[in-house]
C-alpha atoms as a PDB file:
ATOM      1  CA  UNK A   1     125.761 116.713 111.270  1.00  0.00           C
ATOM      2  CA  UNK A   2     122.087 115.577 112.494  1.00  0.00           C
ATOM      3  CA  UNK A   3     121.715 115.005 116.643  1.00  0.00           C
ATOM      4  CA  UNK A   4     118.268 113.129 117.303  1.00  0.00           C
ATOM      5  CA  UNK A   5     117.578 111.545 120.832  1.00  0.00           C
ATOM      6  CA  UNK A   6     114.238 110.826 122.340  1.00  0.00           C
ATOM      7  CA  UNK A   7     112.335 109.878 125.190  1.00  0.00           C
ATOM      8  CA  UNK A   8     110.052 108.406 126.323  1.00  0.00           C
ATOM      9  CA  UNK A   9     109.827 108.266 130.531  1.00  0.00           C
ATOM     10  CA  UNK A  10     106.976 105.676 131.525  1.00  0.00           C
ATOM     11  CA  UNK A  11     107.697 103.679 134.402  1.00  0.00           C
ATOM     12  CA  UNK A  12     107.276 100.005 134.844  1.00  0.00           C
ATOM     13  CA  UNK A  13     103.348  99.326 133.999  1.00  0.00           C
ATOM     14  CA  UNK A  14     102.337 102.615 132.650  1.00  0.00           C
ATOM     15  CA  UNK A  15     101.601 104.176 129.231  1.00  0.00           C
ATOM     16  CA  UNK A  16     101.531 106.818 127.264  1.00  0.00           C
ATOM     17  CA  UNK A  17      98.752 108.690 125.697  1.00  0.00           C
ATOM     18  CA  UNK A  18     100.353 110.193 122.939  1.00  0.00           C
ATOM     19  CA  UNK A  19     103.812 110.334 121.064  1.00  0.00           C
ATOM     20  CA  UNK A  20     104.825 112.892 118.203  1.00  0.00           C
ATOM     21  CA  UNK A  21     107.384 111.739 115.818  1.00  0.00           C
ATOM     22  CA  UNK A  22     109.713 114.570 114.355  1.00  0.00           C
ATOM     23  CA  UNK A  23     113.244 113.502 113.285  1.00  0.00           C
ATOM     24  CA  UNK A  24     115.282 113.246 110.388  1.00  0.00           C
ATOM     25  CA  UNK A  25     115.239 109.593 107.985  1.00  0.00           C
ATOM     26  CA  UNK A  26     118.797 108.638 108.677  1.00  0.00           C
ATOM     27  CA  UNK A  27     120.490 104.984 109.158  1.00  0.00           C
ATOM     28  CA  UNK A  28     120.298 105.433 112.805  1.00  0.00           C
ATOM     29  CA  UNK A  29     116.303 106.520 113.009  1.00  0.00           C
ATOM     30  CA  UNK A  30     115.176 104.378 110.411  1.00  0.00           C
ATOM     31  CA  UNK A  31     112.603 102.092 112.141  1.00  0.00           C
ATOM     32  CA  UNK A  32     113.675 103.244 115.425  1.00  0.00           C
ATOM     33  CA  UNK A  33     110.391 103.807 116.901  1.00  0.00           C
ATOM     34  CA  UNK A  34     109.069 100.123 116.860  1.00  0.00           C
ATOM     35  CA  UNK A  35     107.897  97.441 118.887  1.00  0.00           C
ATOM     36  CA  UNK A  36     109.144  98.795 122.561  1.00  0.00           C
ATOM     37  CA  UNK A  37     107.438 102.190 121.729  1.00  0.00           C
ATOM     38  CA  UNK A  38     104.572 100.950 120.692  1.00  0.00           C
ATOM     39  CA  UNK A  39     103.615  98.670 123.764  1.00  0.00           C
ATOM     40  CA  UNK A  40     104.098 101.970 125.688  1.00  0.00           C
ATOM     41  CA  UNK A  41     101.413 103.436 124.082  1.00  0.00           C
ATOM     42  CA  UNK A  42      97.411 103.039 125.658  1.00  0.00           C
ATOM     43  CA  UNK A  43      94.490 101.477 124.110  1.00  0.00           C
ATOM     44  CA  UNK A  44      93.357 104.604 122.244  1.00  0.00           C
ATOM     45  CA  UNK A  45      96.788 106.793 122.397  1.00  0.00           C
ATOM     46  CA  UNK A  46      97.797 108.278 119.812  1.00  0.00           C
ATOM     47  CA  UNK A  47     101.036 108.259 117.137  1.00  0.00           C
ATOM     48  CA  UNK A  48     101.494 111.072 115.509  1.00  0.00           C
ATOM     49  CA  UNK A  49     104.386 111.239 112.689  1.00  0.00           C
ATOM     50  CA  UNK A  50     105.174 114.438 110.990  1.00  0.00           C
ATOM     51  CA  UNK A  51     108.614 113.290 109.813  1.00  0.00           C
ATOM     52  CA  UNK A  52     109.653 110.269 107.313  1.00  0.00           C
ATOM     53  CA  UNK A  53     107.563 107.725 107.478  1.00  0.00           C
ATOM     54  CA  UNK A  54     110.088 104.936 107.842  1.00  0.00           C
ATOM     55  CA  UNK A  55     111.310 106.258 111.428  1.00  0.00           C
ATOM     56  CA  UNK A  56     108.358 104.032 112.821  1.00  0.00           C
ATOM     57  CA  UNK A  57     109.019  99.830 112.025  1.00  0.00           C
ATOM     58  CA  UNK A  58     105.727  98.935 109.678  1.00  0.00           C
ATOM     59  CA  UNK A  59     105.835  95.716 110.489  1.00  0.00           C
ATOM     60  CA  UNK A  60     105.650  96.106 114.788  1.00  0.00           C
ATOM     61  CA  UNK A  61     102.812  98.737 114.031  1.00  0.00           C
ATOM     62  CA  UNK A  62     100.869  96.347 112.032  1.00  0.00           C
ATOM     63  CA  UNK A  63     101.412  93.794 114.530  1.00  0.00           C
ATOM     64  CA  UNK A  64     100.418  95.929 117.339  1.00  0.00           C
ATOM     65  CA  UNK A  65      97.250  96.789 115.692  1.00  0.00           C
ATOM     66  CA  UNK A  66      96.609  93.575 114.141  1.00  0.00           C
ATOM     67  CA  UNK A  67      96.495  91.880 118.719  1.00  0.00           C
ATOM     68  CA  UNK A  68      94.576  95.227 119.703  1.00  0.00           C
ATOM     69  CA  UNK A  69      91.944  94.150 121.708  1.00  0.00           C
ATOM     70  CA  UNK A  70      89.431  96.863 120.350  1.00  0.00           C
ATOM     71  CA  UNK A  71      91.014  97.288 116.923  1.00  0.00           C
ATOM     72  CA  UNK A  72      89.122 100.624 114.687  1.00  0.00           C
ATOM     73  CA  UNK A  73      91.487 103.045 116.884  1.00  0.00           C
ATOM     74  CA  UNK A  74      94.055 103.589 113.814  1.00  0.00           C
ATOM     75  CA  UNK A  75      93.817 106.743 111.949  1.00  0.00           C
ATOM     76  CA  UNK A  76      95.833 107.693 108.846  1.00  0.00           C
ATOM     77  CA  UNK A  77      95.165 111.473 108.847  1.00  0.00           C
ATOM     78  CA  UNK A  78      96.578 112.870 105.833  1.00  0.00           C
ATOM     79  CA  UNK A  79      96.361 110.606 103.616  1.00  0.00           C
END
């Protein structure tokens, strides 16, 4: 049996600056950090993923970055 939960406390109009990712891939965290957790995040802020890489939903990052207003902020360290 696998318990994830997580958190992320910003109040109405603020950010984050950064958010680490460490869960297990199951049905229920597959693609769970998407869209809502990613407008949280600042210009700048920083994602950092040390689990599965499909916990975080592609397709909302890529849109996020693609409507960045100063886009060259994405780093794939690791690769």
């Amino acid at each position: 049996m696998c318990v994830c939960a997580w958190t992320i406390d910003a109040g109405p109009g603020q950010t984050v600056d950064a958010v680490i990712l460490c869960a297990p891939l199951t049905d229920e965290t597959r693609g769970a950090f998407g869209a809502a957790g990613l407008a949280l995040l600042r210009d700048g802020a920083s994602l950092v993923n040390v689990a599965r890489g499909e916990l975080v939903d592609t397709d909302a990052l890529v849109r996020e970055v693609a409507s960045s207003v100063s886009p060259g902020h994405v780093s794939s360290e690791g690769r």
